[in-house]
Protein backbone atom coordinates (compact mmCIF):
# COMPACT_ATOMS: atom_id res chain seq x y z
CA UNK A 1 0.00 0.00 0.00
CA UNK A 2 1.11 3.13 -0.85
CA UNK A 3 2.39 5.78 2.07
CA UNK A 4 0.37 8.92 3.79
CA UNK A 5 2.37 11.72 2.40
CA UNK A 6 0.98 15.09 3.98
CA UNK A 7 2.87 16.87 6.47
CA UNK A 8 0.71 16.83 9.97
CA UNK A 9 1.71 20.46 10.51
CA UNK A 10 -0.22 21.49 7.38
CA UNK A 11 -3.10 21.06 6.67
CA UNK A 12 -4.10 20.56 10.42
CA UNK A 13 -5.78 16.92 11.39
CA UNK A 14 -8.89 16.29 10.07
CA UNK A 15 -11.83 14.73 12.58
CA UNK A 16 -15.46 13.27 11.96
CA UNK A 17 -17.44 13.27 14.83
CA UNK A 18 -20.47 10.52 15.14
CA UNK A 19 -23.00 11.33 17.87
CA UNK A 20 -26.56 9.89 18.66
CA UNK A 21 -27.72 11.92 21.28
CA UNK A 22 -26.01 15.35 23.57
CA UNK A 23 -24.41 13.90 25.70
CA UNK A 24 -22.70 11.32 23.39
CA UNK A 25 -21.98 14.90 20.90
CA UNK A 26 -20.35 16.32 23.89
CA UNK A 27 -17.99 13.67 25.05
CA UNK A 28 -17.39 13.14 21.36
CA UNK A 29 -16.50 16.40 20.37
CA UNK A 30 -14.21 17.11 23.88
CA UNK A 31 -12.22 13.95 23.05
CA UNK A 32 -11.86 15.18 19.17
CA UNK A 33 -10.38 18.96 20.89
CA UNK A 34 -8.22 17.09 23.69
CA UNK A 35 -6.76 13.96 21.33
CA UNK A 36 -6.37 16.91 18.59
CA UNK A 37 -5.97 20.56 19.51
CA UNK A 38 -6.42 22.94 16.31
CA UNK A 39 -8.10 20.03 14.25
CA UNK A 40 -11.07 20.47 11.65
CA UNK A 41 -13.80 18.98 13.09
CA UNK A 42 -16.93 17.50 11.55
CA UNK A 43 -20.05 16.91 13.01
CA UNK A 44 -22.58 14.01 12.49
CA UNK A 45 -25.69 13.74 14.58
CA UNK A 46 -27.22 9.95 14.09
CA UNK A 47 -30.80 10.71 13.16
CA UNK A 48 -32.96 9.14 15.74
CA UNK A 49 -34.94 10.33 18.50
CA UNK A 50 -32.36 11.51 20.86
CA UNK A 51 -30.79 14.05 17.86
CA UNK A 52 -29.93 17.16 19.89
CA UNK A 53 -31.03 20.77 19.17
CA UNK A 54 -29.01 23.57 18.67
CA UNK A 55 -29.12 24.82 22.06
CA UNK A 56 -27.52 21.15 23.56
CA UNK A 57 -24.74 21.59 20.48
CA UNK A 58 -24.05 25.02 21.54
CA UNK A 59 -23.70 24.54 25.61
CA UNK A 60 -20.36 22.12 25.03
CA UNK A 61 -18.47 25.07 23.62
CA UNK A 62 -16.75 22.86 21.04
CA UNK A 63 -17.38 24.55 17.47
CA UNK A 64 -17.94 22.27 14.50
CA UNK A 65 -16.60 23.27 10.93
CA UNK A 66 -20.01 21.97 9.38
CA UNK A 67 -22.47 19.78 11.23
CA UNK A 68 -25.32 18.21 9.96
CA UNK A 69 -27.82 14.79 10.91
CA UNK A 70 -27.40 11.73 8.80
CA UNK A 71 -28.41 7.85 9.10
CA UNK A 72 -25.88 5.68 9.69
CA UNK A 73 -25.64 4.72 5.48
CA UNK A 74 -25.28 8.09 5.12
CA UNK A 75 -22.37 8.37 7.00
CA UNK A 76 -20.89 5.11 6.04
CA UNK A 77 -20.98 6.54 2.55
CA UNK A 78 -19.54 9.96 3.07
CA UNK A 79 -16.97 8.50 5.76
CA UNK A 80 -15.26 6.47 2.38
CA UNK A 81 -15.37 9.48 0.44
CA UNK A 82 -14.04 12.20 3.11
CA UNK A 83 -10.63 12.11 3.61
CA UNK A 84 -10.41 12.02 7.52
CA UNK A 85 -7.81 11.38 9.47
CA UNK A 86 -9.34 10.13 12.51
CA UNK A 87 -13.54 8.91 13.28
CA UNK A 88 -14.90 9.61 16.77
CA UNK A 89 -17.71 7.06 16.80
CA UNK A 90 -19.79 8.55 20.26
CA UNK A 91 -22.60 6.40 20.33
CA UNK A 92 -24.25 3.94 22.01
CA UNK A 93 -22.76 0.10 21.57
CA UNK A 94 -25.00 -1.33 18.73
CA UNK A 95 -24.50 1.68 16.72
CA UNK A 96 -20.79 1.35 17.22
CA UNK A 97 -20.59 -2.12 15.70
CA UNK A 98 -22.63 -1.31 12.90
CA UNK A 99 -20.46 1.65 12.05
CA UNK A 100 -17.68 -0.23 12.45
CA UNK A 101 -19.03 -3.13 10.13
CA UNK A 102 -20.27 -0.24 7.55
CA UNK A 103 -16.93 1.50 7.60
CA UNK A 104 -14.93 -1.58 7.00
CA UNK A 105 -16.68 -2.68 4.02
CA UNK A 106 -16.03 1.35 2.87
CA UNK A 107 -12.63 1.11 3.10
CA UNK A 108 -12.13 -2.31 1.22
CA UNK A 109 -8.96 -1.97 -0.50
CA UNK A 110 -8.17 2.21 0.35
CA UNK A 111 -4.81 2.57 0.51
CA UNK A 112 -5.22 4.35 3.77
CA UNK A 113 -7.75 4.83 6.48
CA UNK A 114 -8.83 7.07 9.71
CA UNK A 115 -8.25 6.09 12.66
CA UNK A 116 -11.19 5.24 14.20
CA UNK A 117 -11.57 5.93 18.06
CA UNK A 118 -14.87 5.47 20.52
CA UNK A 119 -15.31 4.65 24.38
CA UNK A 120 -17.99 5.90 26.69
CA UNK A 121 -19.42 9.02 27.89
CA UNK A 122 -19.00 8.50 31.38
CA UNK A 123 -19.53 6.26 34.62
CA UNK A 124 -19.80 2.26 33.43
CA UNK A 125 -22.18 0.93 35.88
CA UNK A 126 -24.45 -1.77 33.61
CA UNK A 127 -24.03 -3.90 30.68
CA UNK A 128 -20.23 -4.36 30.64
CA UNK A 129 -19.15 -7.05 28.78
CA UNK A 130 -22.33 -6.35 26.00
CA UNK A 131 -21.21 -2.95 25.83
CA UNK A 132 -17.52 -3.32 25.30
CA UNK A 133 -18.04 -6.21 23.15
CA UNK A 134 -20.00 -4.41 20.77
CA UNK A 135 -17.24 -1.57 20.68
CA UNK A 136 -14.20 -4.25 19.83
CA UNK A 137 -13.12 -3.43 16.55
CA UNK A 138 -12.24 0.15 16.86
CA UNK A 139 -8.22 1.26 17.06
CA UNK A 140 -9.03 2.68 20.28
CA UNK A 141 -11.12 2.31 22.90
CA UNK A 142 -11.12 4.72 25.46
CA UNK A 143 -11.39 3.48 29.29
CA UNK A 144 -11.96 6.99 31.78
CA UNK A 145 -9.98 5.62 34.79
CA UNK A 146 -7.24 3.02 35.38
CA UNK A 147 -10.03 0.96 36.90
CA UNK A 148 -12.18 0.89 33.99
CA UNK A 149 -8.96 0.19 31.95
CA UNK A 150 -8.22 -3.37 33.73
CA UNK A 151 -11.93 -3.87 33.62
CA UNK A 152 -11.84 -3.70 29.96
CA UNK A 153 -8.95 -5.33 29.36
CA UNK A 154 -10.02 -8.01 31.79
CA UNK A 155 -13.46 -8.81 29.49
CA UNK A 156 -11.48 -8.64 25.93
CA UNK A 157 -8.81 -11.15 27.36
CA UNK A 158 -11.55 -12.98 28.74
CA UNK A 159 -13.33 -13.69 25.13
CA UNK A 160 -9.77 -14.22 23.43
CA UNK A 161 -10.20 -11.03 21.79
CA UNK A 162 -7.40 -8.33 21.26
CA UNK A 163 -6.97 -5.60 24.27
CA UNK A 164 -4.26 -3.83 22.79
CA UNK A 165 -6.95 -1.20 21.81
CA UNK A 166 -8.07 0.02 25.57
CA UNK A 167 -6.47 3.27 25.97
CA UNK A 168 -6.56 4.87 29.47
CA UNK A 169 -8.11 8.18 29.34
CA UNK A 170 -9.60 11.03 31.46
CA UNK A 171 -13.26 12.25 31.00
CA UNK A 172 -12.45 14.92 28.54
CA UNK A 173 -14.97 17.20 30.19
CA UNK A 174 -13.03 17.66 33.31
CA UNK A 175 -12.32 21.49 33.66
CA UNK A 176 -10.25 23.33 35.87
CA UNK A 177 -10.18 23.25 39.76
CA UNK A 178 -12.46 25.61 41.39
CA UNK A 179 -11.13 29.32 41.85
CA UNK A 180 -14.17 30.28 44.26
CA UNK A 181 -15.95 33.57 43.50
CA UNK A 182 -14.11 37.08 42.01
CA UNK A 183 -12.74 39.01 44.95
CA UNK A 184 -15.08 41.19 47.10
CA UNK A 185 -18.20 38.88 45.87
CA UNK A 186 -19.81 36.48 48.35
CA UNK A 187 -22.65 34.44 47.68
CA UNK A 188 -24.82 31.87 49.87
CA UNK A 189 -23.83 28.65 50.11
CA UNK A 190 -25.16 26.43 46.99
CA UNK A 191 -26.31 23.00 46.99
CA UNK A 192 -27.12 21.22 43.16
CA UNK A 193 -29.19 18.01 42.91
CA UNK A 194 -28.01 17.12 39.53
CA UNK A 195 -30.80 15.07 38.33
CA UNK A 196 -31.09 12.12 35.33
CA UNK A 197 -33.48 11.92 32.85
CA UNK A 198 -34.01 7.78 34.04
CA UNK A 199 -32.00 7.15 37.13
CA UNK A 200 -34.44 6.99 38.91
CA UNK A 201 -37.25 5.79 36.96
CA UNK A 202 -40.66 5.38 38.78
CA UNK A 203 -42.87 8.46 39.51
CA UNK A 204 -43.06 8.03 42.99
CA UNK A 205 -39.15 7.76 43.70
CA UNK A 206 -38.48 10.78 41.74
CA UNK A 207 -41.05 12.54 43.25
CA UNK A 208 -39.28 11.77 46.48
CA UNK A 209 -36.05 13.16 45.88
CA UNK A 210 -37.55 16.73 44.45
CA UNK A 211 -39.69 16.92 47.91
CA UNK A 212 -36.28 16.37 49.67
CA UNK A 213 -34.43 18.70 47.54
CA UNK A 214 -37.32 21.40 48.67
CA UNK A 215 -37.04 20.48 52.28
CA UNK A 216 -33.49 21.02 52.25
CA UNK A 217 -34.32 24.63 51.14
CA UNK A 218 -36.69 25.34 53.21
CA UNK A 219 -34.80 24.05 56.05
CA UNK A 220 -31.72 26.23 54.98
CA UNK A 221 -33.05 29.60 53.97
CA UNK A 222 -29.65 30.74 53.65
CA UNK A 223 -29.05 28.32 51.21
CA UNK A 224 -29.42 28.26 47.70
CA UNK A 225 -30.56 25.48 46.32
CA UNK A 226 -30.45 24.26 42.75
CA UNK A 227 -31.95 21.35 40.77
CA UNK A 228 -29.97 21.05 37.84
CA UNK A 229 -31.54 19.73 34.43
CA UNK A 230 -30.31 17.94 31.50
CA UNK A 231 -32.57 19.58 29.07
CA UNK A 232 -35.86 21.75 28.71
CA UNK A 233 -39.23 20.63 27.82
CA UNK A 234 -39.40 19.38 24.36
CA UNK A 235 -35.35 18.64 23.99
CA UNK A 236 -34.27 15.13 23.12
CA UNK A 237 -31.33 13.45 25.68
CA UNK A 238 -29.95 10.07 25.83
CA UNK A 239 -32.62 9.06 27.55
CA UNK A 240 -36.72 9.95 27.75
CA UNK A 241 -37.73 11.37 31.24
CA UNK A 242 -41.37 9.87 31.89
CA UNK A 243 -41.40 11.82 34.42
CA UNK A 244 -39.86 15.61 34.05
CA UNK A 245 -38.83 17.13 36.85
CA UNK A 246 -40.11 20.06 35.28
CA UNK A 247 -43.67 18.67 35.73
CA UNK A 248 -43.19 17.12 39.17
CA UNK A 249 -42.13 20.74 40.31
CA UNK A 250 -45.26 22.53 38.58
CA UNK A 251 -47.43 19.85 41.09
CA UNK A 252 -45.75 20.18 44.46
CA UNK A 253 -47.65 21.55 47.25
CA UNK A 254 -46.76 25.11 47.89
CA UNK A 255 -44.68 25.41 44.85
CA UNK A 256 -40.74 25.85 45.11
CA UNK A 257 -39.40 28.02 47.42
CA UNK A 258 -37.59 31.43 46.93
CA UNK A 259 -34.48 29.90 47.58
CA UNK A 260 -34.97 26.58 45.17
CA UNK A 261 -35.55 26.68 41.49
CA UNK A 262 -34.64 24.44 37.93
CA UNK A 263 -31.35 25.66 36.33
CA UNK A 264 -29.99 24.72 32.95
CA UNK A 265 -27.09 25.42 31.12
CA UNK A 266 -23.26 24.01 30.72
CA UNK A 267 -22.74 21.95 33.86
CA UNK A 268 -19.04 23.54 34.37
CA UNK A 269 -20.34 26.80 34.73
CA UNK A 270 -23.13 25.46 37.47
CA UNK A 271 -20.24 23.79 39.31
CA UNK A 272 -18.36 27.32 38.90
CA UNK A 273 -20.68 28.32 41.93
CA UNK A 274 -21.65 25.14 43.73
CA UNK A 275 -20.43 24.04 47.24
CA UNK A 276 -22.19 20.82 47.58
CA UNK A 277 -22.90 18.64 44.61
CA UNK A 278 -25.66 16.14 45.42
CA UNK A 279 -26.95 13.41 42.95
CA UNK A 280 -27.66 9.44 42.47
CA UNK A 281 -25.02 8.43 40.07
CA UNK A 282 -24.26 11.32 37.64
CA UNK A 283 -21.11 11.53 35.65
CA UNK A 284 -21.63 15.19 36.94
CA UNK A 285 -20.11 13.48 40.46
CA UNK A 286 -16.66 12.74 39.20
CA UNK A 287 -16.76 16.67 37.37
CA UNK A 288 -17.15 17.63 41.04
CA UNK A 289 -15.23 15.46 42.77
CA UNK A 290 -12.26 17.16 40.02
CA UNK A 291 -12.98 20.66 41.11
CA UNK A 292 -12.54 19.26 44.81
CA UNK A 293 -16.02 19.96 45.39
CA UNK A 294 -18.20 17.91 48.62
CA UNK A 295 -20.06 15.48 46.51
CA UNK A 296 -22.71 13.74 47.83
CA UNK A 297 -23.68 10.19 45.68
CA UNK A 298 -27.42 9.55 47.55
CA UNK A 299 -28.34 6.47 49.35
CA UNK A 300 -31.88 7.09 50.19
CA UNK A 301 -33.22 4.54 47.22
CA UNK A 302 -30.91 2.13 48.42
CA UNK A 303 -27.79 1.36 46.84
CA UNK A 304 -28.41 -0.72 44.00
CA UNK A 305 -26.62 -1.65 40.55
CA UNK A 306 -30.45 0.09 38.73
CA UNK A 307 -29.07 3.06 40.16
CA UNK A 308 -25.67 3.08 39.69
CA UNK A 309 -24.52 4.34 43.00
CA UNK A 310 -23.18 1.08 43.48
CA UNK A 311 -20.00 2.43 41.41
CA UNK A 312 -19.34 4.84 44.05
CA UNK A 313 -18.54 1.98 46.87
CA UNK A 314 -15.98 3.15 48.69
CA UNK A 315 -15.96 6.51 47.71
CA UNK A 316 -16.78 8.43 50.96
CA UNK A 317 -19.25 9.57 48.91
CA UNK A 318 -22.20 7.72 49.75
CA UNK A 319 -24.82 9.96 52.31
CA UNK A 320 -28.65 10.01 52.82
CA UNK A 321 -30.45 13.68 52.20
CA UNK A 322 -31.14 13.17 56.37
CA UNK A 323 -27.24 13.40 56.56
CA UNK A 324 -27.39 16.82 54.45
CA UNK A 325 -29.62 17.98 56.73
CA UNK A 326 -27.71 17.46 59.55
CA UNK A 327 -25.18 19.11 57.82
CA UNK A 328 -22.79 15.99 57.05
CA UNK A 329 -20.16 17.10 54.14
CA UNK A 330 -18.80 14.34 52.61
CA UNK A 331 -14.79 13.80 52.06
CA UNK A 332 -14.16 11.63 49.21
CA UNK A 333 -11.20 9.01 49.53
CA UNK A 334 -8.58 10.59 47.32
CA UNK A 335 -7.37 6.54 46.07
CA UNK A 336 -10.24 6.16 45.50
CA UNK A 337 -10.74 9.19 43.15
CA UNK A 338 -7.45 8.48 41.54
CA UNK A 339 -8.34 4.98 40.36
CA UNK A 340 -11.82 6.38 39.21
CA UNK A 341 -10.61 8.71 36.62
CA UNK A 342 -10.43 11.66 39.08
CA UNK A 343 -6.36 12.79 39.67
CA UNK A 344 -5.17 14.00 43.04
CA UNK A 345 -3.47 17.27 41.26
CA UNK A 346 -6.72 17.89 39.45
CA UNK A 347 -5.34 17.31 36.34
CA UNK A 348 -5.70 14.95 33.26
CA UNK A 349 -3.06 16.13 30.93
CA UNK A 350 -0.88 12.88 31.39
CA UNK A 351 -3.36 10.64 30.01
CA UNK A 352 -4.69 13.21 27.77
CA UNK A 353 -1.10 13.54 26.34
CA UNK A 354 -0.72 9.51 26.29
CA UNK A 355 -3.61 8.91 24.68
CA UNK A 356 -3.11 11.53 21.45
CA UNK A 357 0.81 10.49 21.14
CA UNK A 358 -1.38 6.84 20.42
CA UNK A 359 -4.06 8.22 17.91
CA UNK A 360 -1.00 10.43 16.46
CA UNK A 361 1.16 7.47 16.09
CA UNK A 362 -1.71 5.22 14.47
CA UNK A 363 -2.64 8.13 12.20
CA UNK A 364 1.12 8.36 11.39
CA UNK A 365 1.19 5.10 10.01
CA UNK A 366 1.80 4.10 6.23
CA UNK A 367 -1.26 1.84 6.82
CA UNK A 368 -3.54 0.14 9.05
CA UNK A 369 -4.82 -3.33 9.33
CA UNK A 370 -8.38 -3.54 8.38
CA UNK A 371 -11.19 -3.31 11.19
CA UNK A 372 -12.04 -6.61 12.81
CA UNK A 373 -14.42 -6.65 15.80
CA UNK A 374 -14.67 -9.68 17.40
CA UNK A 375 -18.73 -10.32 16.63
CA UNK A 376 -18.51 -11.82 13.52
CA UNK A 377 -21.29 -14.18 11.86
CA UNK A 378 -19.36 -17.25 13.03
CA UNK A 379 -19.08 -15.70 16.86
CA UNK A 380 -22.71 -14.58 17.56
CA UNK A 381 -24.80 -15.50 14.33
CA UNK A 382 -27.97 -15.03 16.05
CA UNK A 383 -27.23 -11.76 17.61
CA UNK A 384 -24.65 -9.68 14.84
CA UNK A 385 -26.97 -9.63 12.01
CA UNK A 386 -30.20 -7.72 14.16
CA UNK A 387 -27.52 -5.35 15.49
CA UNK A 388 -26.10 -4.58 11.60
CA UNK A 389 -30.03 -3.92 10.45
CA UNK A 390 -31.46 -2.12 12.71
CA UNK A 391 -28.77 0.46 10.93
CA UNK A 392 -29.53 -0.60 7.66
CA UNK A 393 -26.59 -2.74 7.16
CA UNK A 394 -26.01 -6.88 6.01
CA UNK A 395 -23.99 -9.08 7.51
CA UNK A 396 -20.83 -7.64 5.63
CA UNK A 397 -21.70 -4.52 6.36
CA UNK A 398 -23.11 -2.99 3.30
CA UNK A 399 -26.15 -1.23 2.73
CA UNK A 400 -29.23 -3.65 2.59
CA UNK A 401 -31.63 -3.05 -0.34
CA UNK A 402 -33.37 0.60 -0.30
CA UNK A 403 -31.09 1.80 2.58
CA UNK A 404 -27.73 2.41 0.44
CA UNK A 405 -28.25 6.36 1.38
CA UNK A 406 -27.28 7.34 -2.27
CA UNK A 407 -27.56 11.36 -2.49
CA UNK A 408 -30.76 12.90 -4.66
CA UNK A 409 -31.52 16.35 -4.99
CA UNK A 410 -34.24 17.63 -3.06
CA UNK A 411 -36.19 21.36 -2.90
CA UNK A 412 -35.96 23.67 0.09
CA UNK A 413 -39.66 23.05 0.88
CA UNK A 414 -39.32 18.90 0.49
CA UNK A 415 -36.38 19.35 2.88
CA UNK A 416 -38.04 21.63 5.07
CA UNK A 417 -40.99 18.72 5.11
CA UNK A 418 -38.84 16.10 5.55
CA UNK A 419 -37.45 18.26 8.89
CA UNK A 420 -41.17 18.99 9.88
CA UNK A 421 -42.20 14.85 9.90
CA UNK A 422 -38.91 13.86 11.76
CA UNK A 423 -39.65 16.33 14.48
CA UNK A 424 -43.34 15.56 14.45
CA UNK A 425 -42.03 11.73 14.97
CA UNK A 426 -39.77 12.86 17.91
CA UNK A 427 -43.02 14.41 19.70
CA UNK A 428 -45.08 12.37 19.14
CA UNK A 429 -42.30 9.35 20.50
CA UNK A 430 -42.09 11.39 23.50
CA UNK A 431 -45.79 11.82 24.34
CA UNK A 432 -46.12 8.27 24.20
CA UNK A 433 -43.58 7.50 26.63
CA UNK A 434 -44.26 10.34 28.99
CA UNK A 435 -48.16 9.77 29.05
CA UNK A 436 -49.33 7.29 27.09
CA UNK A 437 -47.11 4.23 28.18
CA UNK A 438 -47.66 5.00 32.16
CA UNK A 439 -51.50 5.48 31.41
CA UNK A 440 -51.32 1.87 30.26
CA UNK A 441 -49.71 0.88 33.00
CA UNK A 442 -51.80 2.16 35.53
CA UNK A 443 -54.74 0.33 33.73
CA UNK A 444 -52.83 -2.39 33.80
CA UNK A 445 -52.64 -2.30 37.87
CA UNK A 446 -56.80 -2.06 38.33
């Protein structure tokens, strides 16, 4: 095969960006900025229901050369055709294989391909070995803490598959330590609840921890208190809330008190002015715990692997909302922190640093191997071929009939329609999870 013969210092790295959802677009397009500083970057948004708006593009602070949605044929397609230097495939695990599987067949016989890079957005509490497995195949996989690195090691090694790809990393979304307010400014002492669109799930449990949030005000008028929210009403995440917090709040008794109300916004600059970070298992913990903020990781629900506070055993984390009352501040273990993707010194930049010398060096390369995940149809026939269709791709990873995402011309007005059903669709997904599906259910109960 021929060599790579431009220069890295000109023109500057080149970077396509796959996302399904905002906070898979965020952790995507931090890793692009921290493995390559100064690179073009491209963004894809996986056309589904969890496609963010512009609002949830524009809080990570990460500017895009061009950005537009696409299905995953789409990008397949324009992926071969774009000379890229390295893929950022942020998405959840069956869309990574599929991508994978679709890129491979793309790049039969190039000379030369990008390096293709994914890993996870944050905290891996659930589905392990399905989730990893489904992400073997990619140059790099991305573990957030030396703990998660072994763990992923350990499962590849366990299958016989290749583990030279983990690559320890650092949440790329850790900012910088805490700074306190400017001088001469004082401000009351602020407690966030950063809450989850599905941890917890039931009604009743999240309706809990919103009347303990308001208690906690109300017992602390000279605190501020904070309820932090992924998105406003109408915005897709990750995950569909059943039951908003936003709605819960508009039905308490009494209302929300002076000193309590919903925030939104870039989670950095809420942590810029928080003092005690409480949640149930939120990634936002370990941005807290890096600013050497008092996070609390709540037991109240029990501690439980549904909830994912179970990944915080050992922590010194772990405290009940009757604690916070009391005024209990927890101390997190500092080892414990350090083997959890959360440096002593606050800092990252070593495994930043490690981590792009190993995409640099791959990119570097006259060629690479092709892509070989370890699902193949001789490994899991019964389970590798749903995964591959459900994103329009065969077995070999090639379009399947009527989903080759070959481009057409299309009017203003046809696109604007086209834009018009696929929000409709979005809605109308939503309504049925946030009121039709629990009317069922309750039906069900009688």
């Amino acid at each position: 095969m021929p060599s790579r013969t431009p220069s890295r210092t000109e023109p500057p790295l080149r970077i396509a960006v796959l996302a399904d959802s905002d906070t898979r677009w965020k952790w995507g397009a931090l890793t692009a900025h921290r493995l390559a500083p100064g690179a073009r970057l491209d963004g894809r948004l996986l056309r589904g229901r969890a496609t963010p708006t512009a609002r949830q593009l524009g809080e990570v602070g990460v500017r895009a050369a061009e950005i537009g949605e696409v299905t995953g044929t789409e990008f397949v397609r324009t992926a071969g055709r774009d000379r890229y230097d390295v893929v950022v495939l942020a998405c959840v695990g069956g869309a990574v294989q599929a991508m994978l599987y679709g890129l491979a067949a793309a790049w039969d016989g190039a000379p030369t391909r990008p390096v293709v890079v994914t890993g996870y957005v944050g905290v891996v509490y659930e589905k392990l070995a399905d989730g990893l497995l489904l992400r073997h195949g990619a140059d790099v996989v991305l573990a957030n803490s030396p703990d998660d690195a072994a763990r992923f090691r350990a499962v590849y090694e366990g299958v016989g598959a290749d583990a030279d790809c983990v690559t320890e990393w650092a949440l790329p979304f850790l900012g910088d330590r805490r700074t306190g307010p400017p001088d001469g400014q004082t401000r009351p002492y602020t407690v966030v609840f950063a809450a989850q669109p599905s941890v917890p799930e039931s009604r009743a449990d999240r309706g809990y921890l919103l009347r303990r949030a308001v208690a906690h005000a109300r017992a602390h008028p000279d605190r501020e208190v904070l309820i932090k929210l992924r998105s406003k009403p109408g915005e897709h995440t990750t995950h569909i809330e059943e039951h908003p917090y936003q709605k819960l709040a508009a039905r308490l008794s009494g209302g929300l008190p002076p000193n309590c109300r919903l925030v939104y916004g870039h989670m950095g600059e809420v942590l810029d002015r928080t003092d005690l970070l409480v949640t149930v298992s939120s990634t936002a913990a370990l941005e807290s715990l890096h600013r050497a903020i008092p996070t609390a990781v709540l037991t109240d629900l029990g501690i439980r692997e549904a909830l994912g506070n179970h990944h915080f055993l050992g922590s010194g984390c772990l405290a009940s909302w009757d604690q916070l009352d009391a005024g209990h501040v927890p101390e997190a273990d500092p080892e414990w922190a350090a083997r959890h993707g959360v440096p002593a010194d606050g800092s990252g930049d070593a495994v930043f640093a490690a981590a792009r010398q190993r995409v640099a060096g791959l990119a570097a390369r006259p060629c690479l191997p092709p892509l070989a995940p370890y699902y193949t149809p001789a490994t899991a026939p019964g389970y590798l071929p749903a995964v591959l269709a459900r994103h329009g791709l065969d077995h070999r990873g090639r379009p399947l009939p009527g989903r080759a995402g070959t481009p057409r011309e299309e009017s203003a007005l046809r696109r604007a329609g086209r834009a018009a059903l696929r929000d409709a669709a979005r809605g109308a997904y939503r309504h049925g999870v946030q009121r039709v599906a629990p009317l069922i259910r309750r039906m069900g109960e009688l």
